[in-house]
Structures are given as structure tokens and as C-alpha cells.
Protein backbone atom coordinates (compact mmCIF):
# COMPACT_ATOMS: atom_id res chain seq x y z
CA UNK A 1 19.54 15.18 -3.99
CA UNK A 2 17.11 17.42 -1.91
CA UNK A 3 16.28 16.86 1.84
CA UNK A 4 12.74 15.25 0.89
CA UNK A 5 14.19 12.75 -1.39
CA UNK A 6 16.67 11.62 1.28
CA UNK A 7 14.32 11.51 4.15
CA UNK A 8 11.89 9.28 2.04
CA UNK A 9 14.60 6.95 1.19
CA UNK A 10 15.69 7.09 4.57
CA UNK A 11 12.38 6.27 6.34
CA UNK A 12 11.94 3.24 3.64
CA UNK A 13 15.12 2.03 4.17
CA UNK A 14 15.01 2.04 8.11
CA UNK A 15 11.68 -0.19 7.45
CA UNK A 16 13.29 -2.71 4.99
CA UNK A 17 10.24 -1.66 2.56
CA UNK A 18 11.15 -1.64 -0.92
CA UNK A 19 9.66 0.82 -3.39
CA UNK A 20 6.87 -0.89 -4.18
CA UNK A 21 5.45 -1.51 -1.50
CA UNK A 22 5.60 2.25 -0.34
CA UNK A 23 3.86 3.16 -3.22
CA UNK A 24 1.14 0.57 -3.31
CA UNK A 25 0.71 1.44 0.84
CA UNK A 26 0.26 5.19 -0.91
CA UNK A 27 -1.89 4.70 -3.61
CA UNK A 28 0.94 5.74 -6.46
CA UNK A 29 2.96 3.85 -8.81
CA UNK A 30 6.45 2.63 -8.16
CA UNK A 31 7.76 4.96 -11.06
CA UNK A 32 5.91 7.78 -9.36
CA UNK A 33 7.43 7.27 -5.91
CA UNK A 34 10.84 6.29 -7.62
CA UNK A 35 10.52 10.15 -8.86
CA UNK A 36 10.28 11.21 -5.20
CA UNK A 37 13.34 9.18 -3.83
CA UNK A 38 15.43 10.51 -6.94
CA UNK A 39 14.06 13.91 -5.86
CA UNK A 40 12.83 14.76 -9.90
CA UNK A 41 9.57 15.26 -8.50
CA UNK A 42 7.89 16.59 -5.36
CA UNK A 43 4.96 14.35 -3.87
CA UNK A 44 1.83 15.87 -4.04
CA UNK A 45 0.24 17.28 -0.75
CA UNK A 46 -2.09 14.31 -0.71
CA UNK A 47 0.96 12.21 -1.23
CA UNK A 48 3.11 13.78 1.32
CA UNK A 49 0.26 13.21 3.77
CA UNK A 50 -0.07 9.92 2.63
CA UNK A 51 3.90 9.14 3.21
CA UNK A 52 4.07 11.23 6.58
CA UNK A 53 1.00 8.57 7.68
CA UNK A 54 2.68 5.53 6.68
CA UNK A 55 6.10 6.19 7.69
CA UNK A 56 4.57 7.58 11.25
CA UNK A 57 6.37 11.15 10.84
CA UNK A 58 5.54 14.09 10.93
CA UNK A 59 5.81 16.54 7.65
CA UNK A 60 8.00 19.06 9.23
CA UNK A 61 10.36 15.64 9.39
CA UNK A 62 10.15 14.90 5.52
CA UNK A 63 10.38 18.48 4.70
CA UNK A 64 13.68 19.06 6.51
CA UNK A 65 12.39 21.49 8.75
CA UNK A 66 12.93 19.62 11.99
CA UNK A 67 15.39 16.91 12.79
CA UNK A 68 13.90 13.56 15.10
């Protein structure tokens, strides 16, 4: 699993979200954001902005760049 998938999971996990409701705060489908957490798919820039917004991180966090 990639560093993107794992953060995401991480960050909805640490907010007792489920899946769901990540992607409905997003504007995706559960299936699509499922795709992210399983790290099949990379979100889409609008996405990642999206997720970085909700979750209250910043995208060098998700993107394994920086640790916090």
C-alpha cells in the first residue's frame, strides 16, 4: 500500500469517519474513495484538495513528503 493510501486511512480513522461519509464530505462515491484507501487509484488534484480541506492537513502530509 502506498504512503497516500495509508495517510487517508489514517486521517479517517483518527476521526472515527467511515468511508462514506469522507466521500459524501468530498463530493465522490464511496467506491471511488474506497479506490484511494486501497491505493488502486490516486485522487484527483481536486480530490486531494478536497481531502487535505476536510481532514485539516496539509498535502505535503497526504503525499508523504512531510511527517506532522
Amino acid at each position: 500500500m502506498d504512503i497516500i493510501a495509508i495517510r487517508l486511512k489514517e486521517c479517517r480513522l483518527q476521526r472515527k469517519l467511515s468511508q462514506w461519509q469522507v466521500a459524501q464530505a468530498i463530493g465522490t462515491t464511496t467506491q471511488q474513495y474506497q479506490l484511494y484507501e486501497s491505493g488502486q487509484r490516486l485522487p484527483a488534484i481536486k480530490y486531494l484538495i478536497a481531502l487535505c480541506k476536510f481532514f485539516g492537513v496539509e498535502s505535503d502530509y497526504i503525499l508523504g513528503i512531510k511527517d506532522y
